[in-house]
N, C-alpha and C. Protein backbone atom coordinates (compact mmCIF):
# COMPACT_ATOMS: atom_id res chain seq x y z
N UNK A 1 26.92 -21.38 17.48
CA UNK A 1 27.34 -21.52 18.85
C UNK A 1 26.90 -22.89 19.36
N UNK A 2 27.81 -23.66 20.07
CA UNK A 2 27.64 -24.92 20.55
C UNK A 2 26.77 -24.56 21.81
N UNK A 3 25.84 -25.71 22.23
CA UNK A 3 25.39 -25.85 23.81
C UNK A 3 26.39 -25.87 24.76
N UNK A 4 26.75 -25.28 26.14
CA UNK A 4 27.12 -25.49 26.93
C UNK A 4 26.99 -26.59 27.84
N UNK A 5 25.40 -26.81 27.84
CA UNK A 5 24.64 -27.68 28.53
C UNK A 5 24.59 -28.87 27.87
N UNK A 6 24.07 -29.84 28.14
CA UNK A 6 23.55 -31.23 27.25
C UNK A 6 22.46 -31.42 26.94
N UNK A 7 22.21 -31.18 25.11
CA UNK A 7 20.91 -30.77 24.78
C UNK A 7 20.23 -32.10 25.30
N UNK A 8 18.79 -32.23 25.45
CA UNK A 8 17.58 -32.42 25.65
C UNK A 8 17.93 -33.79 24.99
N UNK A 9 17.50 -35.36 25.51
CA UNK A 9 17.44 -36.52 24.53
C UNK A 9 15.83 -36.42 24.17
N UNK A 10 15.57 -36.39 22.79
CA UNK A 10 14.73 -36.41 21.92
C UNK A 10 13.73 -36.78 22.24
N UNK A 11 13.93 -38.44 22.84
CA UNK A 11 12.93 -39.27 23.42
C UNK A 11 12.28 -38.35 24.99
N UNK A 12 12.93 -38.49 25.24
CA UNK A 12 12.56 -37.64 26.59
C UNK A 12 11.77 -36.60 26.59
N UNK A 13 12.58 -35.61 25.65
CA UNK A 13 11.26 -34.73 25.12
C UNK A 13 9.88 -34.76 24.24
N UNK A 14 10.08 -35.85 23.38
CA UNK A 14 8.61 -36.34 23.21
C UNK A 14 7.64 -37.06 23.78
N UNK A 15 8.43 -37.36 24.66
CA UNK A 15 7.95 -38.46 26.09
C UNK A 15 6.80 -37.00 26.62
N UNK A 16 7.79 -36.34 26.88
CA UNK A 16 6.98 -34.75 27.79
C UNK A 16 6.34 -34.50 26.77
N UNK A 17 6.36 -34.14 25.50
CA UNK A 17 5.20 -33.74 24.49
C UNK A 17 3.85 -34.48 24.94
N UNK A 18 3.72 -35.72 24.84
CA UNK A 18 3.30 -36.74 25.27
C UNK A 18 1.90 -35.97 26.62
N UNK A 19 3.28 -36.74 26.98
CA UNK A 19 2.58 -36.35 28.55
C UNK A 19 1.78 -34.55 28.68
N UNK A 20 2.10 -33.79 27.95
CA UNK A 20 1.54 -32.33 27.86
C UNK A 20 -0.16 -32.68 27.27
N UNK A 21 0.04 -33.07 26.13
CA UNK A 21 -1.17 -33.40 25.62
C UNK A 21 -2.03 -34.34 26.11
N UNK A 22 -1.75 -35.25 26.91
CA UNK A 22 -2.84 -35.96 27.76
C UNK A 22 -3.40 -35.04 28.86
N UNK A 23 -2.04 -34.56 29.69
CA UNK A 23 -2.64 -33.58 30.83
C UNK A 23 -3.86 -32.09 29.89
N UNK A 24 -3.44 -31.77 28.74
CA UNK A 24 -4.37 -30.58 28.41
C UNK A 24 -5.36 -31.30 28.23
N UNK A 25 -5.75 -32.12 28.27
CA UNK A 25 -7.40 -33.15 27.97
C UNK A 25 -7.53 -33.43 29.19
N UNK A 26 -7.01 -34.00 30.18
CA UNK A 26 -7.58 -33.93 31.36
C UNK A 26 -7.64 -33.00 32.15
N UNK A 27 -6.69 -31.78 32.20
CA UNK A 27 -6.89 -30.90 33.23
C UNK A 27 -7.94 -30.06 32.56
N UNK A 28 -7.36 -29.09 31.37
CA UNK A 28 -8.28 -28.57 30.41
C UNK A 28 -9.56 -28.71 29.42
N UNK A 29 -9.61 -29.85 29.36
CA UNK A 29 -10.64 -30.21 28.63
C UNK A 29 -10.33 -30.28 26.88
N UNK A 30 -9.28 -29.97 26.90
CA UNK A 30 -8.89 -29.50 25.24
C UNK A 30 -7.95 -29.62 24.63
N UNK A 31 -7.70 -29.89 23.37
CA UNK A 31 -6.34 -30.81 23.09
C UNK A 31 -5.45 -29.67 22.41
N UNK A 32 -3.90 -29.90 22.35
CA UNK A 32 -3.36 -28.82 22.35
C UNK A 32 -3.42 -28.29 20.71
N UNK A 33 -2.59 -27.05 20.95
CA UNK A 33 -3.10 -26.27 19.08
C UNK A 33 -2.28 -24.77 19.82
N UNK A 34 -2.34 -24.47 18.80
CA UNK A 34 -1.30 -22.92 18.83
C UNK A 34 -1.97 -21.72 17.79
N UNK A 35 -2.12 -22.37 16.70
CA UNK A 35 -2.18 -20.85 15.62
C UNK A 35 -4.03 -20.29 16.06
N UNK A 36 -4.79 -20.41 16.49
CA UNK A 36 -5.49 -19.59 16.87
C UNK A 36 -5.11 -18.71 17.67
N UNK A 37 -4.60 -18.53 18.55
CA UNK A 37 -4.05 -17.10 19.38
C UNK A 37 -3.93 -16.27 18.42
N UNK A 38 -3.08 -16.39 17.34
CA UNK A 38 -2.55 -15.01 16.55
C UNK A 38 -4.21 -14.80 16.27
N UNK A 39 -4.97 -15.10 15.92
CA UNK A 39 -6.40 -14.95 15.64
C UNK A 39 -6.72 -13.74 16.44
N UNK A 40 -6.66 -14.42 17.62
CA UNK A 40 -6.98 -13.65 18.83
C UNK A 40 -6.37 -12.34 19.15
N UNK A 41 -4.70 -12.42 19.25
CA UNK A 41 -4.12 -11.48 19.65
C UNK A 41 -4.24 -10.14 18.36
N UNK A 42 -4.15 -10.96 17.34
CA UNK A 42 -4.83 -9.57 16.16
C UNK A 42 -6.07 -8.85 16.39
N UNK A 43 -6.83 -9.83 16.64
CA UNK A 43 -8.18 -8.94 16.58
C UNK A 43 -8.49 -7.95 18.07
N UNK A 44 -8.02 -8.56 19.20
CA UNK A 44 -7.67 -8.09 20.24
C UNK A 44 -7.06 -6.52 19.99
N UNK A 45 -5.83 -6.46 19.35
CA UNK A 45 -4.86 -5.07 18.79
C UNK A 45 -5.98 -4.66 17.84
N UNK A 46 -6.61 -5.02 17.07
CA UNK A 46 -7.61 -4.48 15.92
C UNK A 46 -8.70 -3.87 16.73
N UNK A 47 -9.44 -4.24 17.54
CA UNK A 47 -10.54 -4.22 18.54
C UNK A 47 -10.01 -2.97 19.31
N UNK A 48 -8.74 -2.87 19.68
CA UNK A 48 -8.78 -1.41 20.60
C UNK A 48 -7.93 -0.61 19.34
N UNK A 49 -8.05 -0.62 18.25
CA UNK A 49 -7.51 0.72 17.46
C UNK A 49 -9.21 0.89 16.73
N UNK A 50 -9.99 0.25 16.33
CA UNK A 50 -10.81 -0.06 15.52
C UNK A 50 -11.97 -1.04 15.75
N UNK A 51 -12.78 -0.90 16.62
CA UNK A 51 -14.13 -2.02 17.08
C UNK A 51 -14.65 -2.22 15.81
N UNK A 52 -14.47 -1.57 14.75
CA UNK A 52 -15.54 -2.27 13.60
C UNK A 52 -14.32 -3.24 12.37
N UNK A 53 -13.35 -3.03 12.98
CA UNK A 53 -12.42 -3.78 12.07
C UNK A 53 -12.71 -5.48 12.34
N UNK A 54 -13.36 -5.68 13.49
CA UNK A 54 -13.21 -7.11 13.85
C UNK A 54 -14.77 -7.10 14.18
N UNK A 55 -16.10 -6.62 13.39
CA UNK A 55 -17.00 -7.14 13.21
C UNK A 55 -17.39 -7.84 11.89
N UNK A 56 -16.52 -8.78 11.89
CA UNK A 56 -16.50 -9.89 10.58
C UNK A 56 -16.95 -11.14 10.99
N UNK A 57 -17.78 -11.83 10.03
CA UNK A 57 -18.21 -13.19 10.34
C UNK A 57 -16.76 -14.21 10.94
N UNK A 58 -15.52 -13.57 9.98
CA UNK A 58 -14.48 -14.52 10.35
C UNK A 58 -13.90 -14.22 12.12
N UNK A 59 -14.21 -13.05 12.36
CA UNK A 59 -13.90 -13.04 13.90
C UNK A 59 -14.58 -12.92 14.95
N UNK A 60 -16.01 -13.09 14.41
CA UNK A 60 -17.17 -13.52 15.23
C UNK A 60 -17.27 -14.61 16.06
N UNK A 61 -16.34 -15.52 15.08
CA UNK A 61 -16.13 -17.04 15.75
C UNK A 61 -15.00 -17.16 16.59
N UNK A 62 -14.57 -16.12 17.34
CA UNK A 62 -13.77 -16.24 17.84
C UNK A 62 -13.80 -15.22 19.07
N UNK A 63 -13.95 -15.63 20.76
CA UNK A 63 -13.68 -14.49 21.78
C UNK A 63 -12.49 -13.72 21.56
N UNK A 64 -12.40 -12.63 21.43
CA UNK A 64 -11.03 -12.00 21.95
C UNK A 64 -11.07 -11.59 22.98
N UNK A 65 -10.16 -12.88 23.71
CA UNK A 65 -9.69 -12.41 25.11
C UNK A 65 -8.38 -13.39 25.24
N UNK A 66 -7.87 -13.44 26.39
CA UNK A 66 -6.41 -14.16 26.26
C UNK A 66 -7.15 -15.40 27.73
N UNK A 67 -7.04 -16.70 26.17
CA UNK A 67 -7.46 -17.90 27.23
C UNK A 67 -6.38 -18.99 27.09
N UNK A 68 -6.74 -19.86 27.88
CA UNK A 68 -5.80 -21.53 28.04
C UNK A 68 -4.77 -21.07 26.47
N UNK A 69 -5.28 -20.81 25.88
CA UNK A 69 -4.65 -21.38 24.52
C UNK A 69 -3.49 -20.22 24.00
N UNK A 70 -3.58 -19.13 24.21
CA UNK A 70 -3.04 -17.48 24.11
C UNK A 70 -1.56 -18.12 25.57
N UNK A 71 -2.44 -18.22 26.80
CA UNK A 71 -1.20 -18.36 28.34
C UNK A 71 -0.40 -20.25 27.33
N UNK A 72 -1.19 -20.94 26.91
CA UNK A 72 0.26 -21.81 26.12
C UNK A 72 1.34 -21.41 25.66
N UNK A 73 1.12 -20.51 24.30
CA UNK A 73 1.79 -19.62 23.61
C UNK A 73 2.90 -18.75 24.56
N UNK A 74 2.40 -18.38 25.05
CA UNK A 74 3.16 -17.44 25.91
C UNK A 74 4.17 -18.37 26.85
N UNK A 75 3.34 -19.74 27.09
CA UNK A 75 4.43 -20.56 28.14
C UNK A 75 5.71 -21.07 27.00
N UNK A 76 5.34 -21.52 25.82
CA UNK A 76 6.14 -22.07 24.79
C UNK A 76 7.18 -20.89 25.39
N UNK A 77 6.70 -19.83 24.61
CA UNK A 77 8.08 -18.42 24.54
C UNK A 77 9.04 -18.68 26.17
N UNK A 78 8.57 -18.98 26.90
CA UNK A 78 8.75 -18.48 28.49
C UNK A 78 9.93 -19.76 28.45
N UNK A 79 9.12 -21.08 28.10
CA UNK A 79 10.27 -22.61 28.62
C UNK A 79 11.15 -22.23 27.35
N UNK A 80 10.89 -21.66 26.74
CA UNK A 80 12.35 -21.89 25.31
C UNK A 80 13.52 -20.75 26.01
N UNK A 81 12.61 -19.76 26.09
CA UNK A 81 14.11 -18.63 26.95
C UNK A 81 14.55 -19.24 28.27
N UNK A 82 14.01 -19.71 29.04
CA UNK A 82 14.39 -20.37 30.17
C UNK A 82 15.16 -21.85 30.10
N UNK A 83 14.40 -22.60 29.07
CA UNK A 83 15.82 -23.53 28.62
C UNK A 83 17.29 -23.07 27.91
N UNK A 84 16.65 -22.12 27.36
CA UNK A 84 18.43 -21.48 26.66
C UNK A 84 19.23 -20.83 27.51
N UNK A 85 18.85 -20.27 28.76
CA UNK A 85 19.50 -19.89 29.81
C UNK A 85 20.32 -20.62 30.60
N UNK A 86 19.27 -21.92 30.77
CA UNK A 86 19.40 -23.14 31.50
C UNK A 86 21.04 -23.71 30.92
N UNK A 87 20.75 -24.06 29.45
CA UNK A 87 22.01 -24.78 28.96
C UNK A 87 23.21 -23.68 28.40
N UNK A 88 22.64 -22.77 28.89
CA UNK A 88 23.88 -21.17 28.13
C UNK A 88 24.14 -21.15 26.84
N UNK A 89 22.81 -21.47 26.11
CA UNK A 89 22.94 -21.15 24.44
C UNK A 89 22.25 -20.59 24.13
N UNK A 90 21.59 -19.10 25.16
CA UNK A 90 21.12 -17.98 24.72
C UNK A 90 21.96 -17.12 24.52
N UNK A 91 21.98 -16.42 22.95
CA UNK A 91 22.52 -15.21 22.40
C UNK A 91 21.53 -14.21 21.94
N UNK A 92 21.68 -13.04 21.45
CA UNK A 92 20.83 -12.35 20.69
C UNK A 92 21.38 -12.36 19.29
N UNK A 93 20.99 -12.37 18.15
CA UNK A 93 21.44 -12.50 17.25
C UNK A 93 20.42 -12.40 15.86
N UNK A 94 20.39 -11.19 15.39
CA UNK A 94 20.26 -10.84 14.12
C UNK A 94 20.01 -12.05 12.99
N UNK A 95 21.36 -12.53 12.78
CA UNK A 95 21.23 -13.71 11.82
C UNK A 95 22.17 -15.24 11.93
N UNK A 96 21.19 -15.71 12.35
CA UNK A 96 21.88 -17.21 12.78
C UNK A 96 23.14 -17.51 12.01
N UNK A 97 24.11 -18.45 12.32
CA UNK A 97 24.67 -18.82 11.81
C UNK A 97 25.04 -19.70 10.61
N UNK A 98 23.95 -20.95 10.49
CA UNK A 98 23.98 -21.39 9.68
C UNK A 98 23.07 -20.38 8.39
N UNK A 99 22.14 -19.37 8.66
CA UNK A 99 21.88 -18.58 7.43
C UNK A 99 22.77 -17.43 6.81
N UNK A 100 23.94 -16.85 8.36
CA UNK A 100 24.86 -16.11 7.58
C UNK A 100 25.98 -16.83 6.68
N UNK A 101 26.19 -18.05 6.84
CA UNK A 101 27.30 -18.95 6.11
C UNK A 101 26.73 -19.31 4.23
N UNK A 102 25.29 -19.66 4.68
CA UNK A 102 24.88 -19.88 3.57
C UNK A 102 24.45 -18.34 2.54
N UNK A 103 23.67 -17.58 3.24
CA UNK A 103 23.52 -16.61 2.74
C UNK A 103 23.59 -15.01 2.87
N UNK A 104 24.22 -14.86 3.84
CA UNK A 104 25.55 -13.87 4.08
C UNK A 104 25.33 -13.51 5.63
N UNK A 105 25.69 -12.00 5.69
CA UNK A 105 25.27 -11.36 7.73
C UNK A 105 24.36 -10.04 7.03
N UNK A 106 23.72 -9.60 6.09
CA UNK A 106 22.63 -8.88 6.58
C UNK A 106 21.60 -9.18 6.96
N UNK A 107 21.19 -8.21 8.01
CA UNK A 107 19.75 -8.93 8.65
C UNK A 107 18.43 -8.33 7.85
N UNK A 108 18.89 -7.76 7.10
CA UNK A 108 16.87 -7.68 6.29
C UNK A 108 16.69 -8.33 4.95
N UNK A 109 17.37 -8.91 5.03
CA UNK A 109 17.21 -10.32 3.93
C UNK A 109 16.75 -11.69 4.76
N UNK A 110 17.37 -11.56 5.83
CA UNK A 110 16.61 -12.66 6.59
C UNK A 110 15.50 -12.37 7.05
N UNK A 111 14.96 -10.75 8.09
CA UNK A 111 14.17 -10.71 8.62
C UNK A 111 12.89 -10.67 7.76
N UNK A 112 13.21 -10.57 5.92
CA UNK A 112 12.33 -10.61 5.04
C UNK A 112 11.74 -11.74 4.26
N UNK A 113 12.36 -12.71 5.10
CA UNK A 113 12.09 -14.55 4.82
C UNK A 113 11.81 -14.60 5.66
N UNK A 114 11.99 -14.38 7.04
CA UNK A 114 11.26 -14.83 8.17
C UNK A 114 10.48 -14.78 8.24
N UNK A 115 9.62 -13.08 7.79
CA UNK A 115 8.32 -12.58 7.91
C UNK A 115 7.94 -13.29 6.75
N UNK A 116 7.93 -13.21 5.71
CA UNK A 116 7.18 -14.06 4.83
C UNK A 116 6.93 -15.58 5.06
N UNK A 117 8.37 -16.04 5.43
CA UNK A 117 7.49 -17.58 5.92
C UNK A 117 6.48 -17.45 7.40
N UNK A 118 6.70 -16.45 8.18
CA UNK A 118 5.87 -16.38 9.35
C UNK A 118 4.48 -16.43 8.59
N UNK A 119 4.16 -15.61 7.76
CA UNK A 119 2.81 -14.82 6.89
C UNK A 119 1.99 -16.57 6.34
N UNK A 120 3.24 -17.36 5.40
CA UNK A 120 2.87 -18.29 4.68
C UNK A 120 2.43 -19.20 5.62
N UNK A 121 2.99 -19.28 6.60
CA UNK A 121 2.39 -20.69 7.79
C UNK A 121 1.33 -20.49 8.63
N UNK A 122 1.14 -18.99 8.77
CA UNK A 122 0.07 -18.59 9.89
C UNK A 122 -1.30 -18.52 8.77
N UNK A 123 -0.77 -17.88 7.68
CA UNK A 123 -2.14 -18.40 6.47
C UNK A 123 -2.40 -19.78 6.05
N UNK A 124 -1.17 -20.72 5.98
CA UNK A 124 -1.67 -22.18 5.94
C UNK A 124 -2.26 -22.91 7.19
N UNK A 125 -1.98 -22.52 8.49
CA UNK A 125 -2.68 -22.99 9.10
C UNK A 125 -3.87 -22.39 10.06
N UNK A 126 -4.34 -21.56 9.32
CA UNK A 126 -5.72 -20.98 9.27
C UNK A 126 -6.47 -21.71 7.93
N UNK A 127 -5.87 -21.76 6.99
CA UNK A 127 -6.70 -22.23 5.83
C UNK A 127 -7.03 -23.61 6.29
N UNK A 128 -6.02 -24.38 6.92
CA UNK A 128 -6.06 -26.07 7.50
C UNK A 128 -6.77 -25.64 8.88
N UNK A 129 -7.36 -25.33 8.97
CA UNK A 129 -7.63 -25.19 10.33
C UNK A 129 -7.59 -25.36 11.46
N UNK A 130 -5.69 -25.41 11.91
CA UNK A 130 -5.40 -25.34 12.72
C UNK A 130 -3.77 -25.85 12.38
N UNK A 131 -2.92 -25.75 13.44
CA UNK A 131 -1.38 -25.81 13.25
C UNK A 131 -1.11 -26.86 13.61
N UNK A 132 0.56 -27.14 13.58
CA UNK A 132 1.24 -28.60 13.42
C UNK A 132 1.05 -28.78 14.62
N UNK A 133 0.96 -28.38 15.96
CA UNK A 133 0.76 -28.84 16.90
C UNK A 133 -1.33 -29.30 17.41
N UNK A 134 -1.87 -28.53 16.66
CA UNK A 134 -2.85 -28.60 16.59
C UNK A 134 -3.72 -30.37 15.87
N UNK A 135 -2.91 -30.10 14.40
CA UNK A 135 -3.00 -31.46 13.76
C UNK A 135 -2.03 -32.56 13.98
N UNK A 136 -0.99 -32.40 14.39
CA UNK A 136 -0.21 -33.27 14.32
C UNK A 136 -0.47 -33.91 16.05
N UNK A 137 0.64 -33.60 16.71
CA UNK A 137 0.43 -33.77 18.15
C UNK A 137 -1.13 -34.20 18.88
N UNK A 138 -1.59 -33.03 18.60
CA UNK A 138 -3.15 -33.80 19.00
C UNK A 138 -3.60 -34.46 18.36
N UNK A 139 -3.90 -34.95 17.31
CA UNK A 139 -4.34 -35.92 16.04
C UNK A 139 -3.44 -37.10 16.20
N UNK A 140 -2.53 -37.14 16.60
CA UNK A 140 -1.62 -38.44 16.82
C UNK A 140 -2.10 -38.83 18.24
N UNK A 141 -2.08 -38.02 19.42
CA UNK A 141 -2.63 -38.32 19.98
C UNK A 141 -3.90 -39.26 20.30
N UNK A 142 -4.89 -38.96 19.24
CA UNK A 142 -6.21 -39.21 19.24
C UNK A 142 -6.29 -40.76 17.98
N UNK A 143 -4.90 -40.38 17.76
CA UNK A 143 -4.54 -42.12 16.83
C UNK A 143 -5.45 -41.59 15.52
N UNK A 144 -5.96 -40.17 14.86
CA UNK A 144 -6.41 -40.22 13.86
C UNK A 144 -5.64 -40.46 12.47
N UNK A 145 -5.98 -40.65 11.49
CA UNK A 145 -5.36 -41.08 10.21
C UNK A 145 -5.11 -39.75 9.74
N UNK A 146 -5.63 -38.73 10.19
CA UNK A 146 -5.81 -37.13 9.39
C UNK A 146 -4.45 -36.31 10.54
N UNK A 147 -4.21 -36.99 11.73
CA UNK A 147 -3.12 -36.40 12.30
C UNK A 147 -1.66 -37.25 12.09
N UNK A 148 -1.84 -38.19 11.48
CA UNK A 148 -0.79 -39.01 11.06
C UNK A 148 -0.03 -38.26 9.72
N UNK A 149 -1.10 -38.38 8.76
CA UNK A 149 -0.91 -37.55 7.56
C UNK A 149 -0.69 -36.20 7.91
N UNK A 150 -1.00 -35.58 8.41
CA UNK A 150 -0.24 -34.32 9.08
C UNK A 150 1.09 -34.05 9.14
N UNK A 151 1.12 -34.80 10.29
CA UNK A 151 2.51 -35.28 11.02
C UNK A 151 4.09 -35.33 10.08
N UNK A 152 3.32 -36.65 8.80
CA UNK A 152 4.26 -36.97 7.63
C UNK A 152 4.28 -35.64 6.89
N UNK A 153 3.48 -34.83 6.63
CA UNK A 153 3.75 -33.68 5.58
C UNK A 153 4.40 -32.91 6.42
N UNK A 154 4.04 -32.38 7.51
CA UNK A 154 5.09 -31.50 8.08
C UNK A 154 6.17 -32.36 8.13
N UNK A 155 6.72 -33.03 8.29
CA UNK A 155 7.90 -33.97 8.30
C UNK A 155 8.59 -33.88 7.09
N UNK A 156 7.64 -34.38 5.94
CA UNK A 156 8.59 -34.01 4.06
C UNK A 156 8.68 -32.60 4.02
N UNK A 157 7.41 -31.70 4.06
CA UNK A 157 7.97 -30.57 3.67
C UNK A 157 9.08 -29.96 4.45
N UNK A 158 9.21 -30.02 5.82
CA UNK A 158 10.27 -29.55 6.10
C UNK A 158 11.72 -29.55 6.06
N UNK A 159 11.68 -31.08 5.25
CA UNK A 159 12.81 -31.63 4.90
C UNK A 159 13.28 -31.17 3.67
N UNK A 160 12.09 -30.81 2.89
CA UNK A 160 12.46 -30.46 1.47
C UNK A 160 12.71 -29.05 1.11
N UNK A 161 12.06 -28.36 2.19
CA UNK A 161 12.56 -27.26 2.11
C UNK A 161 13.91 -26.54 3.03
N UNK A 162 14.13 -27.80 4.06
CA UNK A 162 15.85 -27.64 4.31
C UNK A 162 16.72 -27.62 3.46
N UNK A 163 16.40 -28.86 3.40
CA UNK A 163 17.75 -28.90 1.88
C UNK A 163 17.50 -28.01 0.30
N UNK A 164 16.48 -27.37 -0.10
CA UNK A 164 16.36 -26.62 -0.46
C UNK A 164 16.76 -24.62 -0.37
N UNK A 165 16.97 -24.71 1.11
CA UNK A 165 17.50 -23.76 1.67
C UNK A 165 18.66 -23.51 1.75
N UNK A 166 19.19 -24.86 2.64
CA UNK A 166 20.27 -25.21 2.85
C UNK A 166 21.37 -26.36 1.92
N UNK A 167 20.73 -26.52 1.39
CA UNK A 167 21.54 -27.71 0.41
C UNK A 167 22.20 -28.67 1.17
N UNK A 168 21.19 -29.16 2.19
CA UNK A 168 22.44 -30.41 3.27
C UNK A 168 23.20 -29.83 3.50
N UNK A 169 23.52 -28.28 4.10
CA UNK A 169 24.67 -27.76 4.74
C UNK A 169 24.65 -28.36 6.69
N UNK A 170 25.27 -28.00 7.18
CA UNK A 170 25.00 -28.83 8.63
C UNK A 170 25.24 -27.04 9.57
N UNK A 171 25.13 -26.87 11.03
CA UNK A 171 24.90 -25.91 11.46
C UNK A 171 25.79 -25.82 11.47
């Protein structure tokens, strides 16, 4: 499905990336990052089925409660449905288009790559300790050499595993 609206110029929106991550250091104190919440929001759901499921050294280091970083997450979800409204290229939809063309219209073949790549990225960036917005964005921010290199790997791998997916198909 085409935009109705006129998507977003690139620059503009990294301009606002930009500008997000300076304001979370000055208003907040803290530079932006995402994959800790799921940390949180698990052990949180673990904590009221099971209080001894989340007396682990690994979630010791961590409050469960819903802070700055959990209400981000939640704003991401909030401006993405509210921009797709905005430009009228919200649908509901099972299986995108460019994955039913390439690899057909059932949806539990997709929803079984989704979840697995969900699984593979939320375990890689716990093992890295912390996510692409975490290393990349803020680490570029901060002009480090370790958020640069970030930046570039999320950049190849995602490329390599497009066209690996997709074989240079276009949407």
């Amino acid at each position: 499905m085409t935009n109705k609206g006129s998507p977003w110029s690139p620059y503009l929106a990294g301009a606002l990336s930009g500008v997000l991550g300076v304001l979370s250091v000055l208003v907040a104190g803290k530079y932006l990052g995402a994959s800790t919440t799921m940390v949180r929001a698990v052990g949180m759901v673990e904590e009221a089925i099971s209080p001894a499921l989340v007396e682990t050294p690994y979630f010791q280091k961590y409050t469960l409660a819903i802070d700055w970083q959990f209400l981000f997450v939640v704003g991401i979800m909030a401006g993405a449905f509210i921009s797709s409204l905005m430009d009228r290229s919200f649908k509901v939809q099972a299986v995108p288009d460019m994955w039913a063309k390439r690899f057909g219209t059932k949806p539990l073949p997709r929803l079984i790559t989704a979840f697995a790549g969900g699984v593979v990225a939320i375990y890689g960036a716990r093992l890295a300790g912390g996510c692409p917005s975490g290393h990349g964005l803020s680490g570029l921010t901060q002009m480090s050499v370790s958020g640069f290199l970030a930046a570039a790997g999320f950049f190849l791998g995602g490329i390599i595993m497009a066209r690996l997916v997709y074989k240079g198909g276009e949407q």
